[in-house]
PDB file of N, CA and C in Angstrom:
ATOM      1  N   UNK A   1      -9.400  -2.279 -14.405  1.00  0.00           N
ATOM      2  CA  UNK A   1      -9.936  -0.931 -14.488  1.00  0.00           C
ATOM      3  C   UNK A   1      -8.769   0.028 -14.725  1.00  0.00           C
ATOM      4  N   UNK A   2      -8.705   1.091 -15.438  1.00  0.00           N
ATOM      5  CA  UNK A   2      -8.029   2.087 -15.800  1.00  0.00           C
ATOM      6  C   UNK A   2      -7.576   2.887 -14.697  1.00  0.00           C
ATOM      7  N   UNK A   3      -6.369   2.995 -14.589  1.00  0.00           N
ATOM      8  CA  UNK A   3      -5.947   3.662 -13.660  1.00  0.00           C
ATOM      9  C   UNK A   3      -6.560   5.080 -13.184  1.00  0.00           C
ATOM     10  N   UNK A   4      -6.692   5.707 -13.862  1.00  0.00           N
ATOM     11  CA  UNK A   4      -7.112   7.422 -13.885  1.00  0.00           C
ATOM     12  C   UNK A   4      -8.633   6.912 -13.717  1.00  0.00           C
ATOM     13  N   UNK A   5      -9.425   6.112 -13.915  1.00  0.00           N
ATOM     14  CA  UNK A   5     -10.605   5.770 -13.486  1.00  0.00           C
ATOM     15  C   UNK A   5     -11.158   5.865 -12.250  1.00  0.00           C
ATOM     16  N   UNK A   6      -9.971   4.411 -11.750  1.00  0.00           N
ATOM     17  CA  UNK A   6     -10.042   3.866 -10.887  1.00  0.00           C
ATOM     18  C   UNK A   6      -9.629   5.145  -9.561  1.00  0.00           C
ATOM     19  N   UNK A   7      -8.974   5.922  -9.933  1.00  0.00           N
ATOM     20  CA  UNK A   7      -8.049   7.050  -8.738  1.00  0.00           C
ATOM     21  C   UNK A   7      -9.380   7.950  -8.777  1.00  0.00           C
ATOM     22  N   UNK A   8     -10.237   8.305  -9.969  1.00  0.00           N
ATOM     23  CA  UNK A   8     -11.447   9.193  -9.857  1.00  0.00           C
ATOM     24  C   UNK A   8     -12.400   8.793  -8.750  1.00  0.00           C
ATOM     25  N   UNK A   9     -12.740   7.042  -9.032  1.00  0.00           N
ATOM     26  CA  UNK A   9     -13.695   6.102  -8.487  1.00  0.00           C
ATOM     27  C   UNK A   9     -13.438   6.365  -6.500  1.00  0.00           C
ATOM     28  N   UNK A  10     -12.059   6.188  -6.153  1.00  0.00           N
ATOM     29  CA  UNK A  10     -11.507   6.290  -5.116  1.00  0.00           C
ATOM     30  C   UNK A  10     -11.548   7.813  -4.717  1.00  0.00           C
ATOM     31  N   UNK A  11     -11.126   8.730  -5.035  1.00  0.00           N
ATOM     32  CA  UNK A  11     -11.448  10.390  -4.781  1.00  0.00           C
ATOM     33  C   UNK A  11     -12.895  10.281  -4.539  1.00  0.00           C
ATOM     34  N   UNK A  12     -13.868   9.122  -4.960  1.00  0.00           N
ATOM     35  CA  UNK A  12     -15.151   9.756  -4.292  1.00  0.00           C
ATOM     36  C   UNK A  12     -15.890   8.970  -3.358  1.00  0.00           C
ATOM     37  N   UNK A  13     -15.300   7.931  -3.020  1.00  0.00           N
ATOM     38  CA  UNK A  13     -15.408   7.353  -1.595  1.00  0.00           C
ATOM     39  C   UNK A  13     -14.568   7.702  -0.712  1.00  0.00           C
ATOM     40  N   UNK A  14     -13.222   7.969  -1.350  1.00  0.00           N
ATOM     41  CA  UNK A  14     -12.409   8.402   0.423  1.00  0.00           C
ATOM     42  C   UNK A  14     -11.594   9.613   0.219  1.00  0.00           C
ATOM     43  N   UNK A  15     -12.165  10.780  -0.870  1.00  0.00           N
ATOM     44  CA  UNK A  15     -11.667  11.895  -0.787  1.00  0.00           C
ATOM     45  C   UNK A  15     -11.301  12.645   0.615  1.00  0.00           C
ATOM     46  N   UNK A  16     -12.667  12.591   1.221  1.00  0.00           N
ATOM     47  CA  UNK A  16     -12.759  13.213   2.608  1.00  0.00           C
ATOM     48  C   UNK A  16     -11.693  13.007   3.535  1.00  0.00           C
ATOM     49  N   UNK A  17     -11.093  11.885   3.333  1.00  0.00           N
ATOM     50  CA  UNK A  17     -10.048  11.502   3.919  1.00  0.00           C
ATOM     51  C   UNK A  17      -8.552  11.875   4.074  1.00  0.00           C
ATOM     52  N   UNK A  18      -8.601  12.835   3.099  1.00  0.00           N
ATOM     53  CA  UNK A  18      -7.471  13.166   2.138  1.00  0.00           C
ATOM     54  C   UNK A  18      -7.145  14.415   2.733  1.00  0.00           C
ATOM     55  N   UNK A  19      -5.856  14.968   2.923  1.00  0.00           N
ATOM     56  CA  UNK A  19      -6.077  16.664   3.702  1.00  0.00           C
ATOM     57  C   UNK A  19      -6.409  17.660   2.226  1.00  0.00           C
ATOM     58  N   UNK A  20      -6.589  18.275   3.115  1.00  0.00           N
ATOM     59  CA  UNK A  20      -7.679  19.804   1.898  1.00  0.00           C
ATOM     60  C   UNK A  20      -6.443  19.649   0.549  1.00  0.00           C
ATOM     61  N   UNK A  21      -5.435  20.013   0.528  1.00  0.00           N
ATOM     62  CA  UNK A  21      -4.539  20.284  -0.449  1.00  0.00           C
ATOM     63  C   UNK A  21      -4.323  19.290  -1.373  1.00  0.00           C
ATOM     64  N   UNK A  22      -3.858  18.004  -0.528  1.00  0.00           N
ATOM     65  CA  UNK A  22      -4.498  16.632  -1.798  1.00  0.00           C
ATOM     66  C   UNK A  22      -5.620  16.423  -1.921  1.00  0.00           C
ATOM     67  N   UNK A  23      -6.965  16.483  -1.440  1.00  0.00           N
ATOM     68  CA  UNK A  23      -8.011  16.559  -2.381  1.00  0.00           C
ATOM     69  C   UNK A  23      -8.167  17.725  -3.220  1.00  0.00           C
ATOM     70  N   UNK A  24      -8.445  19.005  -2.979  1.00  0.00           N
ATOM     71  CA  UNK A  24      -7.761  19.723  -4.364  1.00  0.00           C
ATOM     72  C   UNK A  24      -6.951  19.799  -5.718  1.00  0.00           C
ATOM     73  N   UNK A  25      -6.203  18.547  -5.320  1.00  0.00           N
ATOM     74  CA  UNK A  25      -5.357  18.597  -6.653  1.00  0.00           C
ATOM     75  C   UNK A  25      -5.629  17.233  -7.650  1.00  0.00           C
ATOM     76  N   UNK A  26      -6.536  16.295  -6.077  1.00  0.00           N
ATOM     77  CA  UNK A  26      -6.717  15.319  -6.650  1.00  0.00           C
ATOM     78  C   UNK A  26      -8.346  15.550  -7.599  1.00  0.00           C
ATOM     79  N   UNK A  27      -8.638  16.170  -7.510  1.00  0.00           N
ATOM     80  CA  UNK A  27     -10.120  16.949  -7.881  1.00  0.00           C
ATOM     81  C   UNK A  27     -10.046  17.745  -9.174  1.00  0.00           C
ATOM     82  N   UNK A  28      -8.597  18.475  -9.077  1.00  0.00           N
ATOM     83  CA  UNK A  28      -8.344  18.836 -10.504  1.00  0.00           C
ATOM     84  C   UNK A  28      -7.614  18.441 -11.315  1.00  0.00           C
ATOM     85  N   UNK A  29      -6.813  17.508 -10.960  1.00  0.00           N
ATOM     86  CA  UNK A  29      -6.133  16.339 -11.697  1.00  0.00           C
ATOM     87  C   UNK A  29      -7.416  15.086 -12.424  1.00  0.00           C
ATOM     88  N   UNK A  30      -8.214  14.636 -11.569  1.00  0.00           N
ATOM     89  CA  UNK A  30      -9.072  13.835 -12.062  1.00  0.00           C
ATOM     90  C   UNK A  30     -10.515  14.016 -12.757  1.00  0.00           C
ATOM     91  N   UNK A  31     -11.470  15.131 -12.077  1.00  0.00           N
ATOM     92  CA  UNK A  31     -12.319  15.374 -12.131  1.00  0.00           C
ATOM     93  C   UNK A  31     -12.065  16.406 -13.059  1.00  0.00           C
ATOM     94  N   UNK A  32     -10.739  17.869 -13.176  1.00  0.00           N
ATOM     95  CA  UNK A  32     -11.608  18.690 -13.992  1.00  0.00           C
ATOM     96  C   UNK A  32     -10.238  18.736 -15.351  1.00  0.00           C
ATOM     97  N   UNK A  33      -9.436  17.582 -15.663  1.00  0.00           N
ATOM     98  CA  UNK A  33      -8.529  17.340 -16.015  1.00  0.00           C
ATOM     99  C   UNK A  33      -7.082  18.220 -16.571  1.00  0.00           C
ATOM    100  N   UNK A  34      -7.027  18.697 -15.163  1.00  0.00           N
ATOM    101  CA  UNK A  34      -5.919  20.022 -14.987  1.00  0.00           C
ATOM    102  C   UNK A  34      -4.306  18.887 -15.219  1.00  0.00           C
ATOM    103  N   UNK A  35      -3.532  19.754 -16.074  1.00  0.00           N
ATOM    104  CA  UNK A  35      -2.005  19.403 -16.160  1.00  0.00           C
ATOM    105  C   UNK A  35      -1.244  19.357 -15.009  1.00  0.00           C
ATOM    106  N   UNK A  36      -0.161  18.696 -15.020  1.00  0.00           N
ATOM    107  CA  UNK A  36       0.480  18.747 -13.824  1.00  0.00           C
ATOM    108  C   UNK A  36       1.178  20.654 -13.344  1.00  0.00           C
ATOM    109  N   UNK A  37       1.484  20.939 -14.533  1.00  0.00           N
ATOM    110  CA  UNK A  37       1.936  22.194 -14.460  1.00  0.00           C
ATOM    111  C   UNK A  37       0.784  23.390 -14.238  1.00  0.00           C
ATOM    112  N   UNK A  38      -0.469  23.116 -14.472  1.00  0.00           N
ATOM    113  CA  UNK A  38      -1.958  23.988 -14.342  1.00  0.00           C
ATOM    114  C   UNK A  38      -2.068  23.984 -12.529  1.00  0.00           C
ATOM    115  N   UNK A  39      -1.745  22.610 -12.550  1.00  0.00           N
ATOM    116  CA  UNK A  39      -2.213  22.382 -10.919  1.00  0.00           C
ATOM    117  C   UNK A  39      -0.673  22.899 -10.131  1.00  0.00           C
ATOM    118  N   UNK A  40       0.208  23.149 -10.642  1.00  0.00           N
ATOM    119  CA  UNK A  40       1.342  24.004 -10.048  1.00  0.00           C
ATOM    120  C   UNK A  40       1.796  25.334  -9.861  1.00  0.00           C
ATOM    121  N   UNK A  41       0.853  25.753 -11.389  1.00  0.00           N
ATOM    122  CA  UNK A  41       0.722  27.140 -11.162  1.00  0.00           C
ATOM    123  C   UNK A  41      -0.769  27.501 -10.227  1.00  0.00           C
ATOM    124  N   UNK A  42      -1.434  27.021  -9.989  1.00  0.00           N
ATOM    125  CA  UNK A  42      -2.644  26.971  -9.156  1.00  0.00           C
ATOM    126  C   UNK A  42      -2.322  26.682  -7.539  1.00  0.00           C
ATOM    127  N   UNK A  43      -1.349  25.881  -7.551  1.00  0.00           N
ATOM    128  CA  UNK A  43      -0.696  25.872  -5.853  1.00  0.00           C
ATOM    129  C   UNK A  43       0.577  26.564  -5.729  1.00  0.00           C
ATOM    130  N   UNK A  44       1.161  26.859  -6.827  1.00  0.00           N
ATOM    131  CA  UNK A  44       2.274  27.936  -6.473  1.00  0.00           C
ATOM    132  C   UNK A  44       3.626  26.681  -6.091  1.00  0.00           C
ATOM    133  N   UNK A  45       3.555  25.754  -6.920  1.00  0.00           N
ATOM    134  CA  UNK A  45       4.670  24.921  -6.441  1.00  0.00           C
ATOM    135  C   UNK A  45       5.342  23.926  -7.434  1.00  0.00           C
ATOM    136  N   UNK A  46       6.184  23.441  -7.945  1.00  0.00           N
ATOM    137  CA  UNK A  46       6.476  23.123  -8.699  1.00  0.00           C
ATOM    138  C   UNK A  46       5.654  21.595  -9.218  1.00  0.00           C
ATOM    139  N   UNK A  47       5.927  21.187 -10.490  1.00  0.00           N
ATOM    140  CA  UNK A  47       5.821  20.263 -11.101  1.00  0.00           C
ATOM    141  C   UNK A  47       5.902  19.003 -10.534  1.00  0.00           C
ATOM    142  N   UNK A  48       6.965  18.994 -10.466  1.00  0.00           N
ATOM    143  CA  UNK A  48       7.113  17.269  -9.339  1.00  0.00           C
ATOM    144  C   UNK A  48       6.440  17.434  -7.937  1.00  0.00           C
ATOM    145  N   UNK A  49       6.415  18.660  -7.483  1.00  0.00           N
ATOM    146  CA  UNK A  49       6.102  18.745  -6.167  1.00  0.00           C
ATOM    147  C   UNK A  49       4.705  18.106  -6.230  1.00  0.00           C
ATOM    148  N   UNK A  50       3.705  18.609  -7.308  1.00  0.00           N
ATOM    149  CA  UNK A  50       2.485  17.969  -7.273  1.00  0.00           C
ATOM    150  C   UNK A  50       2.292  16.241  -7.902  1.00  0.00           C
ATOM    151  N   UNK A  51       2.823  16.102  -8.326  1.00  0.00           N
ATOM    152  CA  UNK A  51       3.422  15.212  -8.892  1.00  0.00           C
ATOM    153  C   UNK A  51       3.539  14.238  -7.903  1.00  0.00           C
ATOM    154  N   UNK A  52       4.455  14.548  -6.712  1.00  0.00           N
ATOM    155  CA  UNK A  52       4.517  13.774  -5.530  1.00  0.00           C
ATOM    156  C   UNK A  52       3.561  13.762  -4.181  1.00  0.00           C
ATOM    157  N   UNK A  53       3.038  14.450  -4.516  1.00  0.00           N
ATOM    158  CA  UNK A  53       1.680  15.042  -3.561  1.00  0.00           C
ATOM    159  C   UNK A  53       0.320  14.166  -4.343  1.00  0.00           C
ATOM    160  N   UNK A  54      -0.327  13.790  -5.291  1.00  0.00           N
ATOM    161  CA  UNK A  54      -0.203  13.462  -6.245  1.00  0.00           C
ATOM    162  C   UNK A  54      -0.550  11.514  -5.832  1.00  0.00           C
ATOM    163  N   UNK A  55       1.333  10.938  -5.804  1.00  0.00           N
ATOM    164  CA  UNK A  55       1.661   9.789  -5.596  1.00  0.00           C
ATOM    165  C   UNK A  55       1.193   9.314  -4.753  1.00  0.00           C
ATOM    166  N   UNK A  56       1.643  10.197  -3.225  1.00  0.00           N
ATOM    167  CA  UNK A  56       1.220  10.060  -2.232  1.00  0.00           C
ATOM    168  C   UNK A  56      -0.448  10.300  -1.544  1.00  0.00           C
ATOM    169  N   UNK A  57      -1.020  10.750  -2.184  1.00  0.00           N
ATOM    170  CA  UNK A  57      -2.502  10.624  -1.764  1.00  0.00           C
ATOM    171  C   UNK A  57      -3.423   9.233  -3.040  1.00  0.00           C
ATOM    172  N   UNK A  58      -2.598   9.539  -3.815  1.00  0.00           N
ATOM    173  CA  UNK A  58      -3.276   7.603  -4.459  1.00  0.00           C
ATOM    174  C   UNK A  58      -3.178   6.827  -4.350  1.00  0.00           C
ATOM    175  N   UNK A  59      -1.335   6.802  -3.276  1.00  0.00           N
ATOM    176  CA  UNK A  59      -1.171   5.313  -2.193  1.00  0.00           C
ATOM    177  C   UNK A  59      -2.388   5.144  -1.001  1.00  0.00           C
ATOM    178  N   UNK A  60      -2.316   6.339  -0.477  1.00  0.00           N
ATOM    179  CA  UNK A  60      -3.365   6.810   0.468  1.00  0.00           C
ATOM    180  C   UNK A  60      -5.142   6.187   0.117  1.00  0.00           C
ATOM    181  N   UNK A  61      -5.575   6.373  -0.980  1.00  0.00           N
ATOM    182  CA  UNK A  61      -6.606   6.175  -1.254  1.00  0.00           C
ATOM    183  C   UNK A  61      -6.478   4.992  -1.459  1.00  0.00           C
ATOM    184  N   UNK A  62      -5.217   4.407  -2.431  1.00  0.00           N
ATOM    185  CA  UNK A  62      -5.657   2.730  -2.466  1.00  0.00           C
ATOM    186  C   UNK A  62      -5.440   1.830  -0.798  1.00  0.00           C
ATOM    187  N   UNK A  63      -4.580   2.600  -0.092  1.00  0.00           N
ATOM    188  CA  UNK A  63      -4.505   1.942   1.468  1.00  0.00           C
ATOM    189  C   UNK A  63      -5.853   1.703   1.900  1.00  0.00           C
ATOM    190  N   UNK A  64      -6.844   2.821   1.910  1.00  0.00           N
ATOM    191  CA  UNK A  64      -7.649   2.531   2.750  1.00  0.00           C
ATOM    192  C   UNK A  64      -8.856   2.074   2.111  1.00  0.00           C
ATOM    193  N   UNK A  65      -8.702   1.756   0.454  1.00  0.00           N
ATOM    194  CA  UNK A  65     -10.068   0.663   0.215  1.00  0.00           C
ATOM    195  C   UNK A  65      -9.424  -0.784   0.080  1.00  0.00           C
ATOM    196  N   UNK A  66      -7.878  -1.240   0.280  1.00  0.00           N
ATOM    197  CA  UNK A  66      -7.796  -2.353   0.647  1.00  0.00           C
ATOM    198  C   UNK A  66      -7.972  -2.448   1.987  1.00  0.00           C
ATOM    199  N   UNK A  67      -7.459  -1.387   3.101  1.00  0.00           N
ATOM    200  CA  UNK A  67      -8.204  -1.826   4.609  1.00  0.00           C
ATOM    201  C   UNK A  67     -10.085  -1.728   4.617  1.00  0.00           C
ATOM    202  N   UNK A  68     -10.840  -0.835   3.822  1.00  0.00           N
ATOM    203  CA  UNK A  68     -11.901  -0.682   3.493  1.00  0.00           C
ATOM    204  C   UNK A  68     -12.723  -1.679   2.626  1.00  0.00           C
ATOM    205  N   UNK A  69     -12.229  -0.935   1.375  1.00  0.00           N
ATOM    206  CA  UNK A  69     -13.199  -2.465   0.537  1.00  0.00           C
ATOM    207  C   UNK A  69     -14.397  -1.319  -0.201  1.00  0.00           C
ATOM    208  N   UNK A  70     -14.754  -0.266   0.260  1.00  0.00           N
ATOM    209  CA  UNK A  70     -15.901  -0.184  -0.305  1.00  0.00           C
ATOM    210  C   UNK A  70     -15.790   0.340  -1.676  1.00  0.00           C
ATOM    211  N   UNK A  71     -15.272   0.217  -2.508  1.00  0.00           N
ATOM    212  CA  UNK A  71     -15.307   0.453  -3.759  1.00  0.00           C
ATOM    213  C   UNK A  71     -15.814  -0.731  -4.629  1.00  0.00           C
ATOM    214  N   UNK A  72     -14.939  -1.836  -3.971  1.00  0.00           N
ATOM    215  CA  UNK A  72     -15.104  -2.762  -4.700  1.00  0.00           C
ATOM    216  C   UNK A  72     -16.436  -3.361  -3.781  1.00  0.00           C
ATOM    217  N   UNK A  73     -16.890  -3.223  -2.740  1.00  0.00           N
ATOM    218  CA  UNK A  73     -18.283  -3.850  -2.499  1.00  0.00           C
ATOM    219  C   UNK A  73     -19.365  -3.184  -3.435  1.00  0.00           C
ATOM    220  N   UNK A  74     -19.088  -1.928  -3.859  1.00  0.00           N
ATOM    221  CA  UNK A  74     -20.175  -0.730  -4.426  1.00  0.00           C
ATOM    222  C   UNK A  74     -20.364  -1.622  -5.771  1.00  0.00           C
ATOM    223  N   UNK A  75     -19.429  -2.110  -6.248  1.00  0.00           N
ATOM    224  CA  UNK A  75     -18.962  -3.043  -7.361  1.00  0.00           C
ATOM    225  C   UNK A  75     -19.507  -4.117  -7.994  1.00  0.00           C
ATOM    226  N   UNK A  76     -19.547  -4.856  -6.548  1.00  0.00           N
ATOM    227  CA  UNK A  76     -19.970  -6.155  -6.571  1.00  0.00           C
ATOM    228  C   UNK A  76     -21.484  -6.045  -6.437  1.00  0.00           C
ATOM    229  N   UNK A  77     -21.721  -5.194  -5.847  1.00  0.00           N
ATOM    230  CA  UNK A  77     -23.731  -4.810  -5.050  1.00  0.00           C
ATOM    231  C   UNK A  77     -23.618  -4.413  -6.521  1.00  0.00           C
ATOM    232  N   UNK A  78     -23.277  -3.739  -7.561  1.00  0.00           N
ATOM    233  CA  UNK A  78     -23.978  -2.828  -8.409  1.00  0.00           C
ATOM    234  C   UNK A  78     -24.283  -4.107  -9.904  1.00  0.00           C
ATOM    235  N   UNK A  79     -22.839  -4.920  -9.807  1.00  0.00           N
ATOM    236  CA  UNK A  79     -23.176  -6.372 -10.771  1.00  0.00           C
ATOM    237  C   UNK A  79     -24.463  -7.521 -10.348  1.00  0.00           C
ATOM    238  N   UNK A  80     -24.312  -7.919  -8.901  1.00  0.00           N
ATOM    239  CA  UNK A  80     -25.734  -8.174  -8.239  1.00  0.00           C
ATOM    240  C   UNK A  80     -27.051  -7.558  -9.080  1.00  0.00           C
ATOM    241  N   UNK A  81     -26.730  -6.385  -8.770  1.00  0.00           N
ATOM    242  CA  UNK A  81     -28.322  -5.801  -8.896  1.00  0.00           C
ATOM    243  C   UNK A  81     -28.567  -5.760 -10.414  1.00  0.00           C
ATOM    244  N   UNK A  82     -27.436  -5.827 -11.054  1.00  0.00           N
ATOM    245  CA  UNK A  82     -27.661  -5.176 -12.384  1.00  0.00           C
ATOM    246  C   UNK A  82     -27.891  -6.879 -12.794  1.00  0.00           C
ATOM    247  N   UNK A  83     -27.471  -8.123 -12.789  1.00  0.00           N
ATOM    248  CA  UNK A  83     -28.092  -9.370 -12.596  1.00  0.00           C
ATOM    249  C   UNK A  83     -29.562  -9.924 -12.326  1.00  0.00           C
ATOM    250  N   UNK A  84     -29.878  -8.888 -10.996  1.00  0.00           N
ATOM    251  CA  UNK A  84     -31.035  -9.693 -10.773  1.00  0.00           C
ATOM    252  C   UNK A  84     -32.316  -8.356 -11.379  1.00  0.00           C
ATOM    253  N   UNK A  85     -31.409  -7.494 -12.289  1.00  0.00           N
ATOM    254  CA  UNK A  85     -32.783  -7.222 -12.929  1.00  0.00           C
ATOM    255  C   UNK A  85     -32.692  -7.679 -14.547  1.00  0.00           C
ATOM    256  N   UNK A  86     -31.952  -7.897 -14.741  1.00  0.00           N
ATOM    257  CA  UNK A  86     -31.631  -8.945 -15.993  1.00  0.00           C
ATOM    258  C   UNK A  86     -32.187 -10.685 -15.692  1.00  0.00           C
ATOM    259  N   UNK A  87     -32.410 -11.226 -14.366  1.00  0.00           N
ATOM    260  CA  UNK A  87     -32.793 -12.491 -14.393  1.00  0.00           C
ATOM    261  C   UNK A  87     -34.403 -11.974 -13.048  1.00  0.00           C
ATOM    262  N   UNK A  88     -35.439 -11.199 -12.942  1.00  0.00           N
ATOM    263  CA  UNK A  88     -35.973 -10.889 -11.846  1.00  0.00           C
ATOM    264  C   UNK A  88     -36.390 -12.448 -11.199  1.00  0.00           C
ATOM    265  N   UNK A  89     -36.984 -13.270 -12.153  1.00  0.00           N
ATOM    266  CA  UNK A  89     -37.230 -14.818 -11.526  1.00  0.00           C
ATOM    267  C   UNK A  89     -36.516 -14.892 -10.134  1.00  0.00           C
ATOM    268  N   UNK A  90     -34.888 -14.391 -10.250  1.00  0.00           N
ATOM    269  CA  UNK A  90     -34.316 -15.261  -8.928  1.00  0.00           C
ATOM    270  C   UNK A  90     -34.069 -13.816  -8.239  1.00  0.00           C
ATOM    271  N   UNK A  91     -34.539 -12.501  -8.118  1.00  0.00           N
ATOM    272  CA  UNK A  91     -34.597 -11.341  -7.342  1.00  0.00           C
ATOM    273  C   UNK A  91     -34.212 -12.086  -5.898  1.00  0.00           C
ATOM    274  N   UNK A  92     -35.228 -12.759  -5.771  1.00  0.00           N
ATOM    275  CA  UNK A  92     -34.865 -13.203  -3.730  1.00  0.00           C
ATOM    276  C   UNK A  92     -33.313 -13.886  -4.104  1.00  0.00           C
ATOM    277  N   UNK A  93     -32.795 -14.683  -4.795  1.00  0.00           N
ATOM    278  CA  UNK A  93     -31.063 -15.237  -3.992  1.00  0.00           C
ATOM    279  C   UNK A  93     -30.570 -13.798  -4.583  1.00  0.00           C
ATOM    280  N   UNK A  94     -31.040 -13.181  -5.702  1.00  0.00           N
ATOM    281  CA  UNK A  94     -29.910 -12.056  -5.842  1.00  0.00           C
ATOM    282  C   UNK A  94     -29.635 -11.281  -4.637  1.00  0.00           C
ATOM    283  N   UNK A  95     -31.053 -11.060  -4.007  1.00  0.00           N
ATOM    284  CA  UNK A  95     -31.019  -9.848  -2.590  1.00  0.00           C
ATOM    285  C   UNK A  95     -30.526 -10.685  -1.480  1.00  0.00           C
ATOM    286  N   UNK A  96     -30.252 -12.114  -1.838  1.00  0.00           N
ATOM    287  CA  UNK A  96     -29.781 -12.482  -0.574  1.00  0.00           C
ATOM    288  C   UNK A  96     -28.024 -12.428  -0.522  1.00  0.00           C
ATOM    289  N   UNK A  97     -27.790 -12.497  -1.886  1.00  0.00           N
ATOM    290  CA  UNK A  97     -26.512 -12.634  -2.517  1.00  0.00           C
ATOM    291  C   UNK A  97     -25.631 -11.244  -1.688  1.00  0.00           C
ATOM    292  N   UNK A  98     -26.923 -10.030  -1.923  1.00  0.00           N
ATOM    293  CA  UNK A  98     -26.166  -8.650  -1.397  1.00  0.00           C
ATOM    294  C   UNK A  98     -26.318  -8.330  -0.186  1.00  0.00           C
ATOM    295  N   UNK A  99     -27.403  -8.954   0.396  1.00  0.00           N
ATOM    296  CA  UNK A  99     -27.277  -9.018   1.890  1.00  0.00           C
ATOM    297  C   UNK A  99     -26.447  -9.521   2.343  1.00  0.00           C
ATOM    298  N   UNK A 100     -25.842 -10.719   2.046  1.00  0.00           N
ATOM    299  CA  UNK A 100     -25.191 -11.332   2.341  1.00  0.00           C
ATOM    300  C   UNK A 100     -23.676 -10.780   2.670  1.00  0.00           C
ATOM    301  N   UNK A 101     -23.163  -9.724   0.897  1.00  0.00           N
ATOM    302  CA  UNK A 101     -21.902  -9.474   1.261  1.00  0.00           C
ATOM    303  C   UNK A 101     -21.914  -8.594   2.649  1.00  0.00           C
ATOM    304  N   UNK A 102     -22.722  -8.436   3.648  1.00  0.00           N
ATOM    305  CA  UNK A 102     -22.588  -6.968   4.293  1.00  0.00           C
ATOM    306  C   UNK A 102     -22.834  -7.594   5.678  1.00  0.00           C
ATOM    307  N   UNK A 103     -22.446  -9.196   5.794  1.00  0.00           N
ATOM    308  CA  UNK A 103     -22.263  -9.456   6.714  1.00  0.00           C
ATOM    309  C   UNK A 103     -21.560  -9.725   7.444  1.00  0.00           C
TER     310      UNK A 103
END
């Protein structure tokens, strides 16, 4: 998966997580595709500064869906489902398939 995807995908399971100032930047860095220098003149701080603010909240986000997971469970439930409506015959092992991961 694409990096800038994947950091969007993550901003919206564990944004909340994030203090106010890195989700802000991570929101207009990803979501409303602000420059590094847009989002510096918008926080009043330099270039690298966001830049490193930035680094550090996408280590942050990938920390806690490898202690988490739910991105990639959202992932796996969404190939499941999108399977067992492409094969409905076997609907029951598909739903058992996703019950399953959540045990």
């Amino acid at each position: 998966m694409d990096r800038f995807v994947r950091n969007g995908l993550l901003l919206g399971y564990y944004g909340g997580c994030l203090t106010k100032t890195q989700r802000a930047m991570m929101q207009l860095y990803y979501e409303h595709d602000y420059s590094l220098g847009e989002i510096a003149e918008t926080h009043s701080m330099s270039r690298q500064a966001v830049a490193d603010a930035l680094r550090r909240a996408e280590r942050a986000l990938e920390k806690l869906e490898n202690e988490i997971g739910m991105a990639e469970t959202a992932q796996k439930t969404r190939a499941l489902a999108q399977e067992g409506t492409q094969n409905p015959e076997n609907a029951s092992e598909t739903l058992q398939k996703i019950f399953g991961m959540w045990e």
